[in-house]
ModelCIF file with pLDDT and N, C-alpha, C, O atoms, coordinates in Angstrom:
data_MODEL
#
_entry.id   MODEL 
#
_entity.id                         1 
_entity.type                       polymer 
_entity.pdbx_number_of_molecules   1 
#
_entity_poly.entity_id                      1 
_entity_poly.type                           'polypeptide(L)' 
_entity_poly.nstd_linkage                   no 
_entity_poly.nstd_monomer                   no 
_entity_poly.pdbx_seq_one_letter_code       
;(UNK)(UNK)(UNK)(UNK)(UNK)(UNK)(UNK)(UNK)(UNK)(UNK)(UNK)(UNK)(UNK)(UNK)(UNK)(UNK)
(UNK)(UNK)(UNK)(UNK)(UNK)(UNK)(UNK)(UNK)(UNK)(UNK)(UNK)(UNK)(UNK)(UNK)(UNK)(UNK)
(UNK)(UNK)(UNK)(UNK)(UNK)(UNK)(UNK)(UNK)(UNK)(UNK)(UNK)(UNK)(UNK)(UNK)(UNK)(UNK)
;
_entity_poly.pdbx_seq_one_letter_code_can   XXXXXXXXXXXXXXXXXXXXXXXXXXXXXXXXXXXXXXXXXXXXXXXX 
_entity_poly.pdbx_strand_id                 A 
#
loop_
_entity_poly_seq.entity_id 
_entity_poly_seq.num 
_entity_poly_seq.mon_id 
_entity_poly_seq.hetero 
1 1  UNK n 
1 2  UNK n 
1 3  UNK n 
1 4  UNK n 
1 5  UNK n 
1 6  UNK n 
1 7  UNK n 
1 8  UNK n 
1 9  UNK n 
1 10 UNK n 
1 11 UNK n 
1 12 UNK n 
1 13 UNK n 
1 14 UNK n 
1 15 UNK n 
1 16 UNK n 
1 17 UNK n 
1 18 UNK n 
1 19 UNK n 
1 20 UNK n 
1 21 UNK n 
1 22 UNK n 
1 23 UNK n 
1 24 UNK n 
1 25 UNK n 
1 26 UNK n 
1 27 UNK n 
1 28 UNK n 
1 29 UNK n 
1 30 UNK n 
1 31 UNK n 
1 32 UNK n 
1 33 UNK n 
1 34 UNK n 
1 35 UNK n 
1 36 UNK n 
1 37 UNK n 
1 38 UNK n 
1 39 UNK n 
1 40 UNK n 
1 41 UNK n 
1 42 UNK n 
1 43 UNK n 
1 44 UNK n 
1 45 UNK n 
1 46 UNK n 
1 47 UNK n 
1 48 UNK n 
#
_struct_asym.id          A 
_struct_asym.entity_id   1 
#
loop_
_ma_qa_metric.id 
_ma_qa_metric.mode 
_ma_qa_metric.name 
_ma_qa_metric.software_group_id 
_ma_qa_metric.type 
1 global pLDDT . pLDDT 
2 local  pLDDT . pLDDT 
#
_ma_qa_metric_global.metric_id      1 
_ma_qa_metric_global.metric_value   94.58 
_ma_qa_metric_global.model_id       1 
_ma_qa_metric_global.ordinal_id     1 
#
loop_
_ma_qa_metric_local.label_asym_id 
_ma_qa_metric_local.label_comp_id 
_ma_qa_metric_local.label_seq_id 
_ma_qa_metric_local.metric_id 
_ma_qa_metric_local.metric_value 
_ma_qa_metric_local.model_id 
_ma_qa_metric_local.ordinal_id 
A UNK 1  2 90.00 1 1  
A UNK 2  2 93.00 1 2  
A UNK 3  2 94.00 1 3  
A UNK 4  2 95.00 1 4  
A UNK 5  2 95.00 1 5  
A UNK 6  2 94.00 1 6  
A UNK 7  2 94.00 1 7  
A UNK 8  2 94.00 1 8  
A UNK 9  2 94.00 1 9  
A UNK 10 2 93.00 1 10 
A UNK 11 2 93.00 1 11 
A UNK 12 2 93.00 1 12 
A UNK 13 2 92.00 1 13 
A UNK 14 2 90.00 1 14 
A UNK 15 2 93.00 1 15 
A UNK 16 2 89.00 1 16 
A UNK 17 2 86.00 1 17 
A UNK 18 2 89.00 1 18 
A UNK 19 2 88.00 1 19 
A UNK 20 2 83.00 1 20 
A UNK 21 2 85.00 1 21 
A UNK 22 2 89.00 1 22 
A UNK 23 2 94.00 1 23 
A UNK 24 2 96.00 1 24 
A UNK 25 2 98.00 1 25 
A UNK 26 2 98.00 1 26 
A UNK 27 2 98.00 1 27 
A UNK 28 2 98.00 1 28 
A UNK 29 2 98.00 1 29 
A UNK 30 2 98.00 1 30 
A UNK 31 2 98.00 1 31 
A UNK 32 2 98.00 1 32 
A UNK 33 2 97.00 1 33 
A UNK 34 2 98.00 1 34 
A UNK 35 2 97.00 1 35 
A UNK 36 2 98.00 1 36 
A UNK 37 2 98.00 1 37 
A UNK 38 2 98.00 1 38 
A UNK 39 2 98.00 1 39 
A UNK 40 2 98.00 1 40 
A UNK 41 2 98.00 1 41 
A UNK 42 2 98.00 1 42 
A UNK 43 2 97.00 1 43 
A UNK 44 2 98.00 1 44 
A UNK 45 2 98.00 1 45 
A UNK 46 2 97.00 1 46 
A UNK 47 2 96.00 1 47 
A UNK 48 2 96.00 1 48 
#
loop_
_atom_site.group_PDB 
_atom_site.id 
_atom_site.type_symbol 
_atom_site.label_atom_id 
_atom_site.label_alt_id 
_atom_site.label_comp_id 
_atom_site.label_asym_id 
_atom_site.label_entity_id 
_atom_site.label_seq_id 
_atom_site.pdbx_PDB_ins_code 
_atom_site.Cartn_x 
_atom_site.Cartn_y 
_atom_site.Cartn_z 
_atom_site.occupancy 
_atom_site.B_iso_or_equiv 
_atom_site.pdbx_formal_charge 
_atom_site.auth_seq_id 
_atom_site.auth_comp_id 
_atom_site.auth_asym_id 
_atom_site.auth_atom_id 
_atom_site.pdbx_PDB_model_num 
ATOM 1   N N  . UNK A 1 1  ? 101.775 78.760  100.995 1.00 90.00 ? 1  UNK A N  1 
ATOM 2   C CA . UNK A 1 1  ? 101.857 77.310  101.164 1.00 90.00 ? 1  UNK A CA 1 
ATOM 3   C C  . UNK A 1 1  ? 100.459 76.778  101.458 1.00 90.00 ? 1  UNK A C  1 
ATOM 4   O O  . UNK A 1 1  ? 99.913  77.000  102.539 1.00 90.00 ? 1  UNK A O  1 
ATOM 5   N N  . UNK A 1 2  ? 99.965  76.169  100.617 1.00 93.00 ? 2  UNK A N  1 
ATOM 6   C CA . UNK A 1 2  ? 98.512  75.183  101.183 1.00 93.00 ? 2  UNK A CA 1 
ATOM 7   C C  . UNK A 1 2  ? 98.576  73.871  101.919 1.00 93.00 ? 2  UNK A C  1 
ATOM 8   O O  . UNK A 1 2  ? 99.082  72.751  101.842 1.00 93.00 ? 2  UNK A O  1 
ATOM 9   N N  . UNK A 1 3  ? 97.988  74.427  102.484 1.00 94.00 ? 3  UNK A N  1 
ATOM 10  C CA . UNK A 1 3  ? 97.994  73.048  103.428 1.00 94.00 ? 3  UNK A CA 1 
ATOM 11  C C  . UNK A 1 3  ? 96.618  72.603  103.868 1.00 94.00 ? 3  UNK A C  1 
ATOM 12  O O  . UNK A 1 3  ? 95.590  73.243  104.089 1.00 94.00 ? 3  UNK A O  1 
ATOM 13  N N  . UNK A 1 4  ? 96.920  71.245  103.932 1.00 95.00 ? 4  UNK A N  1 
ATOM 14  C CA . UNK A 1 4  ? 95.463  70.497  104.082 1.00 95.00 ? 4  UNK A CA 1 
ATOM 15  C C  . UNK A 1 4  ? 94.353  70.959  105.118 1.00 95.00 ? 4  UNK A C  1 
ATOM 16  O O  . UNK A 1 4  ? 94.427  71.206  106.322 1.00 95.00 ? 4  UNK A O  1 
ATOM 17  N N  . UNK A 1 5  ? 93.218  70.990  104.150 1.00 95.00 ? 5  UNK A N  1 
ATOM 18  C CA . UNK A 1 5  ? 92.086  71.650  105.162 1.00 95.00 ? 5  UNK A CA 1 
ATOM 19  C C  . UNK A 1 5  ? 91.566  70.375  106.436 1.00 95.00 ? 5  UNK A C  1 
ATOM 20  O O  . UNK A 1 5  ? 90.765  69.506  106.093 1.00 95.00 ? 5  UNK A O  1 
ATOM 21  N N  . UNK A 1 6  ? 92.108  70.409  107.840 1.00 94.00 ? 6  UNK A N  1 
ATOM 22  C CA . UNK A 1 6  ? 91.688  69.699  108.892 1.00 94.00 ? 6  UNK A CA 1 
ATOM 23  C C  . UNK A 1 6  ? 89.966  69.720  109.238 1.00 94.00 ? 6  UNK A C  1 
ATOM 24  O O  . UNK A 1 6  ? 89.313  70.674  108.815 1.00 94.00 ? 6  UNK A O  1 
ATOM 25  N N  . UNK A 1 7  ? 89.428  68.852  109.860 1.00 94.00 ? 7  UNK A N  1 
ATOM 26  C CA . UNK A 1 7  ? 88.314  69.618  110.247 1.00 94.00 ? 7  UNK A CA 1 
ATOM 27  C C  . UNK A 1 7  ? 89.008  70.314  111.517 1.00 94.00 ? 7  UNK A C  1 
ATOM 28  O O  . UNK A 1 7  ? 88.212  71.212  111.791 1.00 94.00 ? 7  UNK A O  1 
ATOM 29  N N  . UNK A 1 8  ? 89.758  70.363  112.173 1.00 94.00 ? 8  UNK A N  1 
ATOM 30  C CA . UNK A 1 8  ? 90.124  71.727  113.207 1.00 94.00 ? 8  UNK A CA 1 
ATOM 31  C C  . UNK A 1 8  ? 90.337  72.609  112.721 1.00 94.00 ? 8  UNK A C  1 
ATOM 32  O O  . UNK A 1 8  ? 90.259  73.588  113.464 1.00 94.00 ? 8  UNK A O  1 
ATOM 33  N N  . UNK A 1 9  ? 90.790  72.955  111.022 1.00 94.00 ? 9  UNK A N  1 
ATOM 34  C CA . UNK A 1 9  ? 91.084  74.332  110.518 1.00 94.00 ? 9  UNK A CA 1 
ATOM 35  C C  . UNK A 1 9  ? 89.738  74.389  110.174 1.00 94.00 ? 9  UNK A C  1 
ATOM 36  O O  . UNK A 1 9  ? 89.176  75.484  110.160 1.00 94.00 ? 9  UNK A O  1 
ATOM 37  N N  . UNK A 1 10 ? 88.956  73.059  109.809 1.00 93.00 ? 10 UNK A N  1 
ATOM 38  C CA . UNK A 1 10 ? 87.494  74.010  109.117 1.00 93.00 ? 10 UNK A CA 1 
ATOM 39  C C  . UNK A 1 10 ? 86.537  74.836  110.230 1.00 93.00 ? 10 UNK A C  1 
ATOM 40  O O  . UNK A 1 10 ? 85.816  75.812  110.019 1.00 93.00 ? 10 UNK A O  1 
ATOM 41  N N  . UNK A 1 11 ? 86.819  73.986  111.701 1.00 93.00 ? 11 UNK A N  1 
ATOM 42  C CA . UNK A 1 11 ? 86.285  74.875  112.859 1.00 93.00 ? 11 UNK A CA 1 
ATOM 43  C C  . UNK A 1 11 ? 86.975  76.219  112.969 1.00 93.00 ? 11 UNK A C  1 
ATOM 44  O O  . UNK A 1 11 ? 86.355  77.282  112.929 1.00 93.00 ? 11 UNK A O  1 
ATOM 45  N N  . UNK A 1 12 ? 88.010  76.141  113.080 1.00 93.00 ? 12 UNK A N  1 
ATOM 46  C CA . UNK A 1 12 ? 88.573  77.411  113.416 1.00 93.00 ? 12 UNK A CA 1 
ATOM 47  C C  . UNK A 1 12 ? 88.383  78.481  112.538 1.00 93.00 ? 12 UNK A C  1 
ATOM 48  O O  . UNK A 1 12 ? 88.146  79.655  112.821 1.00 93.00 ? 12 UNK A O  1 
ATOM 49  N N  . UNK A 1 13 ? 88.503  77.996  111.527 1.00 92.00 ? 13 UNK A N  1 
ATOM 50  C CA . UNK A 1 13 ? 88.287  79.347  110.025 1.00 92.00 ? 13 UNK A CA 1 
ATOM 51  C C  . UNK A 1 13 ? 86.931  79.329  110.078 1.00 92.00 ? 13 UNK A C  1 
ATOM 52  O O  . UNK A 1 13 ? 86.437  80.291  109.490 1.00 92.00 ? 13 UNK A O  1 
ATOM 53  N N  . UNK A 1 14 ? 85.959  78.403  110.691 1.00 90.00 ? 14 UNK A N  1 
ATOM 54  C CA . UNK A 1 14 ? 84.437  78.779  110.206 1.00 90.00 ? 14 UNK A CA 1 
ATOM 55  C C  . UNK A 1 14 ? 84.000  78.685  108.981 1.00 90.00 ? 14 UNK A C  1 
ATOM 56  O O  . UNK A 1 14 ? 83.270  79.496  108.413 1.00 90.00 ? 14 UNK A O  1 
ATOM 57  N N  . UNK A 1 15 ? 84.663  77.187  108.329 1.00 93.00 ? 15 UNK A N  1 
ATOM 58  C CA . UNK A 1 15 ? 84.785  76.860  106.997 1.00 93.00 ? 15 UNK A CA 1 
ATOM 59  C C  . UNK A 1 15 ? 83.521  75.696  106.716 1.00 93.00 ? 15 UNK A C  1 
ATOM 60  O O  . UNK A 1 15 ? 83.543  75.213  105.585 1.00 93.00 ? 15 UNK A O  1 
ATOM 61  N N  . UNK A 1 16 ? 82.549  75.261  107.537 1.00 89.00 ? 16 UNK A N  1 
ATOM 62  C CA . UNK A 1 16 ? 81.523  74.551  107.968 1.00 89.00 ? 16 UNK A CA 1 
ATOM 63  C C  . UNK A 1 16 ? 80.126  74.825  107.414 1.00 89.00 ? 16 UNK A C  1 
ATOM 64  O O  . UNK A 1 16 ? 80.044  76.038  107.222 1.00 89.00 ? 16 UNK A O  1 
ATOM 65  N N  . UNK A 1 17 ? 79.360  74.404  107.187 1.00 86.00 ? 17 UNK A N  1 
ATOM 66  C CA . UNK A 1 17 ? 77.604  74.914  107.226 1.00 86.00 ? 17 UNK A CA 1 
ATOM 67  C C  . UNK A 1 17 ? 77.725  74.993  106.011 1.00 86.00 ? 17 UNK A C  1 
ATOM 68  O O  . UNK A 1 17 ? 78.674  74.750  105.265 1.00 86.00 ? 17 UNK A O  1 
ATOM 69  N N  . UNK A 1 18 ? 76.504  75.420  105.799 1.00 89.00 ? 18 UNK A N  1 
ATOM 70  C CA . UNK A 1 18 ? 76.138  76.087  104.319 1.00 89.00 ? 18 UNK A CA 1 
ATOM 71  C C  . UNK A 1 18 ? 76.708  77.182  103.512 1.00 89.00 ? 18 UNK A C  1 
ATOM 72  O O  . UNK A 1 18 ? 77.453  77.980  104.080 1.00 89.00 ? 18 UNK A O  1 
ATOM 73  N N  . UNK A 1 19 ? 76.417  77.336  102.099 1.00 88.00 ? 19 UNK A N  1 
ATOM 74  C CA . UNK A 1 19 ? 76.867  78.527  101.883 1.00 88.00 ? 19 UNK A CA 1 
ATOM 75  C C  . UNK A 1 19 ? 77.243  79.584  101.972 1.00 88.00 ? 19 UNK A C  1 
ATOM 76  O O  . UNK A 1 19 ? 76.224  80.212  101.686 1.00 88.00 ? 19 UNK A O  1 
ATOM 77  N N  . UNK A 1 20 ? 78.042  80.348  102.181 1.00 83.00 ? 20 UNK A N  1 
ATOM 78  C CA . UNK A 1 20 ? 77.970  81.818  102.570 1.00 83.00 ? 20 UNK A CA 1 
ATOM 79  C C  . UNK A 1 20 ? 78.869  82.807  101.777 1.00 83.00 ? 20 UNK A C  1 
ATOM 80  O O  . UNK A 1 20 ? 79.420  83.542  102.597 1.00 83.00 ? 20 UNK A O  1 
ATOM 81  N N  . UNK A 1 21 ? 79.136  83.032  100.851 1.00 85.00 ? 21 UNK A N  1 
ATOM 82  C CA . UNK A 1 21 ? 79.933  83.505  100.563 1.00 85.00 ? 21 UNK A CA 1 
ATOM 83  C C  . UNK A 1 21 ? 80.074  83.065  98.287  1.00 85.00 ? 21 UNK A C  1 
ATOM 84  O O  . UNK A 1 21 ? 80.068  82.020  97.637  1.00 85.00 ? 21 UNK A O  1 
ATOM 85  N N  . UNK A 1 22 ? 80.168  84.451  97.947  1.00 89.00 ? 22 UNK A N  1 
ATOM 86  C CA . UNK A 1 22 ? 80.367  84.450  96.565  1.00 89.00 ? 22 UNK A CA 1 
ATOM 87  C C  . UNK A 1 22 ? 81.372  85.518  96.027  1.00 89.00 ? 22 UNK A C  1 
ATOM 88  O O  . UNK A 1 22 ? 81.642  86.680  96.327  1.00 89.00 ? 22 UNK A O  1 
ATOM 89  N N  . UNK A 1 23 ? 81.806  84.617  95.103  1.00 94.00 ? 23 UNK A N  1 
ATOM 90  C CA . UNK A 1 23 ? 83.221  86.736  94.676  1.00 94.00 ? 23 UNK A CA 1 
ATOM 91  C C  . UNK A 1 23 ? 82.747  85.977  93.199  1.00 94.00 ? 23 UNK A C  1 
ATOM 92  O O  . UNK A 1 23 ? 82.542  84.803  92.893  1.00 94.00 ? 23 UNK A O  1 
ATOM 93  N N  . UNK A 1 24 ? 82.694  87.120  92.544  1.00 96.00 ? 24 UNK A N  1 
ATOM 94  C CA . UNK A 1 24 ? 82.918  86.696  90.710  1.00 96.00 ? 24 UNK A CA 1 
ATOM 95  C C  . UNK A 1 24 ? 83.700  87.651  90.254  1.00 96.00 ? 24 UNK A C  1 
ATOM 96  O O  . UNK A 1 24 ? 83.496  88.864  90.200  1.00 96.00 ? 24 UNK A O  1 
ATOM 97  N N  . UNK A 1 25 ? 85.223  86.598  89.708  1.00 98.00 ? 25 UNK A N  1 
ATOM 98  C CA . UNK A 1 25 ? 86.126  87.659  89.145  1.00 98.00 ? 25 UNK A CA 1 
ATOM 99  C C  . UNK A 1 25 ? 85.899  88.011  87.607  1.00 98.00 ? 25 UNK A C  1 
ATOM 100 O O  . UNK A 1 25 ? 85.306  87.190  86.907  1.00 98.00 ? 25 UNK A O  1 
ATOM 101 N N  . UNK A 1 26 ? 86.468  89.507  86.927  1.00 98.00 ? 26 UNK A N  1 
ATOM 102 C CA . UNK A 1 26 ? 86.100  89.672  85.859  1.00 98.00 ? 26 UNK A CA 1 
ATOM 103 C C  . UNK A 1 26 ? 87.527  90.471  85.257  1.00 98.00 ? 26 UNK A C  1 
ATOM 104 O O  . UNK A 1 26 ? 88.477  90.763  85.982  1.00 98.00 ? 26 UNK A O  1 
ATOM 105 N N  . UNK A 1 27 ? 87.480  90.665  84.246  1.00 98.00 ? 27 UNK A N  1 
ATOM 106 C CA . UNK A 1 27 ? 88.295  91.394  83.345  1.00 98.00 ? 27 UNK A CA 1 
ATOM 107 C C  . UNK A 1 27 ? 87.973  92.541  82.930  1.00 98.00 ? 27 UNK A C  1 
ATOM 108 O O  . UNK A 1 27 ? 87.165  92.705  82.016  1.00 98.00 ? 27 UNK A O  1 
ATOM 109 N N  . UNK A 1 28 ? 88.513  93.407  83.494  1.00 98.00 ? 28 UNK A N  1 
ATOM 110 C CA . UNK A 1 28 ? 87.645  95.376  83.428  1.00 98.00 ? 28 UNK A CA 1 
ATOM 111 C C  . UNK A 1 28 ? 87.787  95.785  81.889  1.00 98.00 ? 28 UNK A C  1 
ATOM 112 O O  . UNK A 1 28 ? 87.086  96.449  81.125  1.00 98.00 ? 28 UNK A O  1 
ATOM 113 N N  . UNK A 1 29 ? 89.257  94.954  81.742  1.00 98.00 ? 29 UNK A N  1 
ATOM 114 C CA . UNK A 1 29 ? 90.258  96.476  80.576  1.00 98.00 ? 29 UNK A CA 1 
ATOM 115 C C  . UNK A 1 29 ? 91.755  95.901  80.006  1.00 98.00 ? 29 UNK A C  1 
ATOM 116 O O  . UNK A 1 29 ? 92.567  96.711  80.451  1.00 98.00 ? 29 UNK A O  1 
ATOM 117 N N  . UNK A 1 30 ? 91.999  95.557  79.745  1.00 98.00 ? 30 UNK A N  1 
ATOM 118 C CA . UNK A 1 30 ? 93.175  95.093  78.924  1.00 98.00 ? 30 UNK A CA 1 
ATOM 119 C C  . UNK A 1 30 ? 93.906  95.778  77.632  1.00 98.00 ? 30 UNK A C  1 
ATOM 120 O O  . UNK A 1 30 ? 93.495  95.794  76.471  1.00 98.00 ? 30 UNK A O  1 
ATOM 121 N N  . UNK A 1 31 ? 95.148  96.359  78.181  1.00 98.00 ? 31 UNK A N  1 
ATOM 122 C CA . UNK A 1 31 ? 95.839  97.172  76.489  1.00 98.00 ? 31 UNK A CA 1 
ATOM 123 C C  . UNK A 1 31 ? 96.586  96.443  76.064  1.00 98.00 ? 31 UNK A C  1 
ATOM 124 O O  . UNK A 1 31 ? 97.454  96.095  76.866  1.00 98.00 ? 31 UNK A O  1 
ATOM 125 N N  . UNK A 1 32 ? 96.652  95.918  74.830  1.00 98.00 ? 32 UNK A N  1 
ATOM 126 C CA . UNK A 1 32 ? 97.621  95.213  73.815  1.00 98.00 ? 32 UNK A CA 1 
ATOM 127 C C  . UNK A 1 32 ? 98.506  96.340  73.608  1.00 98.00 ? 32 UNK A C  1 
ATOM 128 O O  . UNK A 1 32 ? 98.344  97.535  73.853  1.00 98.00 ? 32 UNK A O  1 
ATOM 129 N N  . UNK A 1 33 ? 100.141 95.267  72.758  1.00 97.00 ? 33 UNK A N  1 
ATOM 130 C CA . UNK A 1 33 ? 101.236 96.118  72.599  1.00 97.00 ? 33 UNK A CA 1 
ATOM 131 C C  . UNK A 1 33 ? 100.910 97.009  71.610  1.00 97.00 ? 33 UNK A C  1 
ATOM 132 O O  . UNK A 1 33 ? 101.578 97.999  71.309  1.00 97.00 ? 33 UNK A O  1 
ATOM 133 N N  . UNK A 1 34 ? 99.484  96.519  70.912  1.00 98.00 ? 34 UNK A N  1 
ATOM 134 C CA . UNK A 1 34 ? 99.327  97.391  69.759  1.00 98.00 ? 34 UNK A CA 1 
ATOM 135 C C  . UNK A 1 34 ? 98.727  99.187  69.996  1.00 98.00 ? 34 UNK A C  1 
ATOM 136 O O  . UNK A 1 34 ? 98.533  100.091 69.183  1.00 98.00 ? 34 UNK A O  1 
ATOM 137 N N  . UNK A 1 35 ? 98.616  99.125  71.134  1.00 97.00 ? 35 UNK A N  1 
ATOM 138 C CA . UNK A 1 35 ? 97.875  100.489 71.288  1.00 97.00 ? 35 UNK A CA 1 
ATOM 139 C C  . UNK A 1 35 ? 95.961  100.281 71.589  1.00 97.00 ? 35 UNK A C  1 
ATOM 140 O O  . UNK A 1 35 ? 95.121  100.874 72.265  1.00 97.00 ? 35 UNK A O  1 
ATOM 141 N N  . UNK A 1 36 ? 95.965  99.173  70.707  1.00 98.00 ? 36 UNK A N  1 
ATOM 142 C CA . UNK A 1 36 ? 94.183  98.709  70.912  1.00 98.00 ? 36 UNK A CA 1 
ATOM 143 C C  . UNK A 1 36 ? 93.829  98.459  72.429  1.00 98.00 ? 36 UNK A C  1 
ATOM 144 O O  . UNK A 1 36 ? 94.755  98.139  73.175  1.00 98.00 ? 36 UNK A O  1 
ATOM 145 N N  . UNK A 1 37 ? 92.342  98.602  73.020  1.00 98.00 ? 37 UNK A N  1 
ATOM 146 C CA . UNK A 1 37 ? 91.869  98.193  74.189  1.00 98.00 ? 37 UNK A CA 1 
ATOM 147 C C  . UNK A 1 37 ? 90.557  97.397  74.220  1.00 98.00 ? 37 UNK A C  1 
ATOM 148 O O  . UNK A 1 37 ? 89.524  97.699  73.622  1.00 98.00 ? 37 UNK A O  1 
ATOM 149 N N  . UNK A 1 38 ? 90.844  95.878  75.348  1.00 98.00 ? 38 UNK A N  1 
ATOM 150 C CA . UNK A 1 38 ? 89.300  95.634  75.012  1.00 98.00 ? 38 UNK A CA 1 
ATOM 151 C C  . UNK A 1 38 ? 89.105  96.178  76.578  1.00 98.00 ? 38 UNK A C  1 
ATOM 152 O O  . UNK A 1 38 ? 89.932  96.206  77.490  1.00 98.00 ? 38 UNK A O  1 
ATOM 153 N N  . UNK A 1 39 ? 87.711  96.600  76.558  1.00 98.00 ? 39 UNK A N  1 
ATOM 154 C CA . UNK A 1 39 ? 87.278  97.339  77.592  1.00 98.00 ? 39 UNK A CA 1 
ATOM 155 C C  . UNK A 1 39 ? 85.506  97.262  78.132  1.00 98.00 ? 39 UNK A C  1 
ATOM 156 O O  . UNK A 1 39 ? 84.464  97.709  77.654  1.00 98.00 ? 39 UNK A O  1 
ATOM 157 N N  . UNK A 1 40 ? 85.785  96.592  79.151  1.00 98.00 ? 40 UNK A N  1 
ATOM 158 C CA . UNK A 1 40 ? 84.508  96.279  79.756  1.00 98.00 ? 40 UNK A CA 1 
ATOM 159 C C  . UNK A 1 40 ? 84.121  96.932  81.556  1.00 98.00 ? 40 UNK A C  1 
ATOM 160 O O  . UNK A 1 40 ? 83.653  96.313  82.511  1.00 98.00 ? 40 UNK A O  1 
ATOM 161 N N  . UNK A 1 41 ? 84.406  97.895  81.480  1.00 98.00 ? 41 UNK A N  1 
ATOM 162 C CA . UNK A 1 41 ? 84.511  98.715  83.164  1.00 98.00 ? 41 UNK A CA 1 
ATOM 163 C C  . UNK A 1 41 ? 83.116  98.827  82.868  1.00 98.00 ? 41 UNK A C  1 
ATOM 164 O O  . UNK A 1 41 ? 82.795  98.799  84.055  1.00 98.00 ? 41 UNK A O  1 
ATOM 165 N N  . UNK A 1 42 ? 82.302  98.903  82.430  1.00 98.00 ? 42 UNK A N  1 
ATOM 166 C CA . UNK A 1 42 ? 80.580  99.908  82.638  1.00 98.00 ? 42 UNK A CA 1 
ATOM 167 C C  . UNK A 1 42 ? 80.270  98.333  82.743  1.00 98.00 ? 42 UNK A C  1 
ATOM 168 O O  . UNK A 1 42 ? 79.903  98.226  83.913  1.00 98.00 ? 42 UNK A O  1 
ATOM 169 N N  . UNK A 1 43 ? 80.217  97.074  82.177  1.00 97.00 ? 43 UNK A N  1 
ATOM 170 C CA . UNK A 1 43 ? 79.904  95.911  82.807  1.00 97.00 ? 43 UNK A CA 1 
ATOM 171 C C  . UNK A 1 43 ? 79.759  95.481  84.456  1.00 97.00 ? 43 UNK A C  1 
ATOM 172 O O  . UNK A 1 43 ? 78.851  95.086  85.187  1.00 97.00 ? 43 UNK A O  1 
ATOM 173 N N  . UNK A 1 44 ? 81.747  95.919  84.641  1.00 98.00 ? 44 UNK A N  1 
ATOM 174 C CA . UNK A 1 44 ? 82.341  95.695  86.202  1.00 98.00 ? 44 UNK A CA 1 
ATOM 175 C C  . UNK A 1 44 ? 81.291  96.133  87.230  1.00 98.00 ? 44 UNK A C  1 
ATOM 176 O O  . UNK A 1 44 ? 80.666  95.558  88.122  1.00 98.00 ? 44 UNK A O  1 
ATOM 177 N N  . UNK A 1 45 ? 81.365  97.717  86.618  1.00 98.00 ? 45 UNK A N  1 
ATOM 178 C CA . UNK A 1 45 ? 80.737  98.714  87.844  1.00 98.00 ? 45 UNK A CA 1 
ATOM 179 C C  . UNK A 1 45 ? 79.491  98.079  87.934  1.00 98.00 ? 45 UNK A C  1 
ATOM 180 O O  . UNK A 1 45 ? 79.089  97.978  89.093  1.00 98.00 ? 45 UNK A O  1 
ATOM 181 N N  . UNK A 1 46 ? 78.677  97.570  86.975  1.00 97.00 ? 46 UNK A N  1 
ATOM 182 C CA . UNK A 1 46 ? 77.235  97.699  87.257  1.00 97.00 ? 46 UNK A CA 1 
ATOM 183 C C  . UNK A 1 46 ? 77.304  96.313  88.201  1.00 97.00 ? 46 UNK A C  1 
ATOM 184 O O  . UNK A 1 46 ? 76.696  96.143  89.257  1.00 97.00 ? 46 UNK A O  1 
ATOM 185 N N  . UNK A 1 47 ? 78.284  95.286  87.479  1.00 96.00 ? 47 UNK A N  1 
ATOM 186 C CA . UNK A 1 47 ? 78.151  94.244  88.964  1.00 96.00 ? 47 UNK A CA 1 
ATOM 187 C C  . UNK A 1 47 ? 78.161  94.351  90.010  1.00 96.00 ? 47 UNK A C  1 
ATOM 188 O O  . UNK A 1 47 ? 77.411  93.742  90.773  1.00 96.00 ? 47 UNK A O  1 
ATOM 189 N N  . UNK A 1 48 ? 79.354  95.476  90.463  1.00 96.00 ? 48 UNK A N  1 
ATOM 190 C CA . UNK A 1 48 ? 79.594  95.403  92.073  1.00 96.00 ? 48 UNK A CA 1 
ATOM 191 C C  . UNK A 1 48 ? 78.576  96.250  92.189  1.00 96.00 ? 48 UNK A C  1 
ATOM 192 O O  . UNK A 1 48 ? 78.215  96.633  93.301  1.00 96.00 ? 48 UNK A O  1 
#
């Protein structure tokens, strides 16, 4: 359930200041019904 960000939740969570924080999501590997794969793991790894 989301619920509205207060500034008392932004104090409390420490949701305030500047930047801090980055995630970048990606797509490793995917198999179609066909048997084919697209496949990008040696990309993934080298990100994290």
């Amino acid at each position: 359930q989301v619920v509205p960000l207060t500034n008392e939740l932004r104090q409390k969570l420490n949701l305030e200041g500047p930047m801090r924080g980055l995630v970048v999501l990606m797509v490793i590997r995917v198999e179609f019904t066909d048997g084919t794969v697209y496949d990008d793991e040696k990309t993934y790894k080298a990100m994290v």
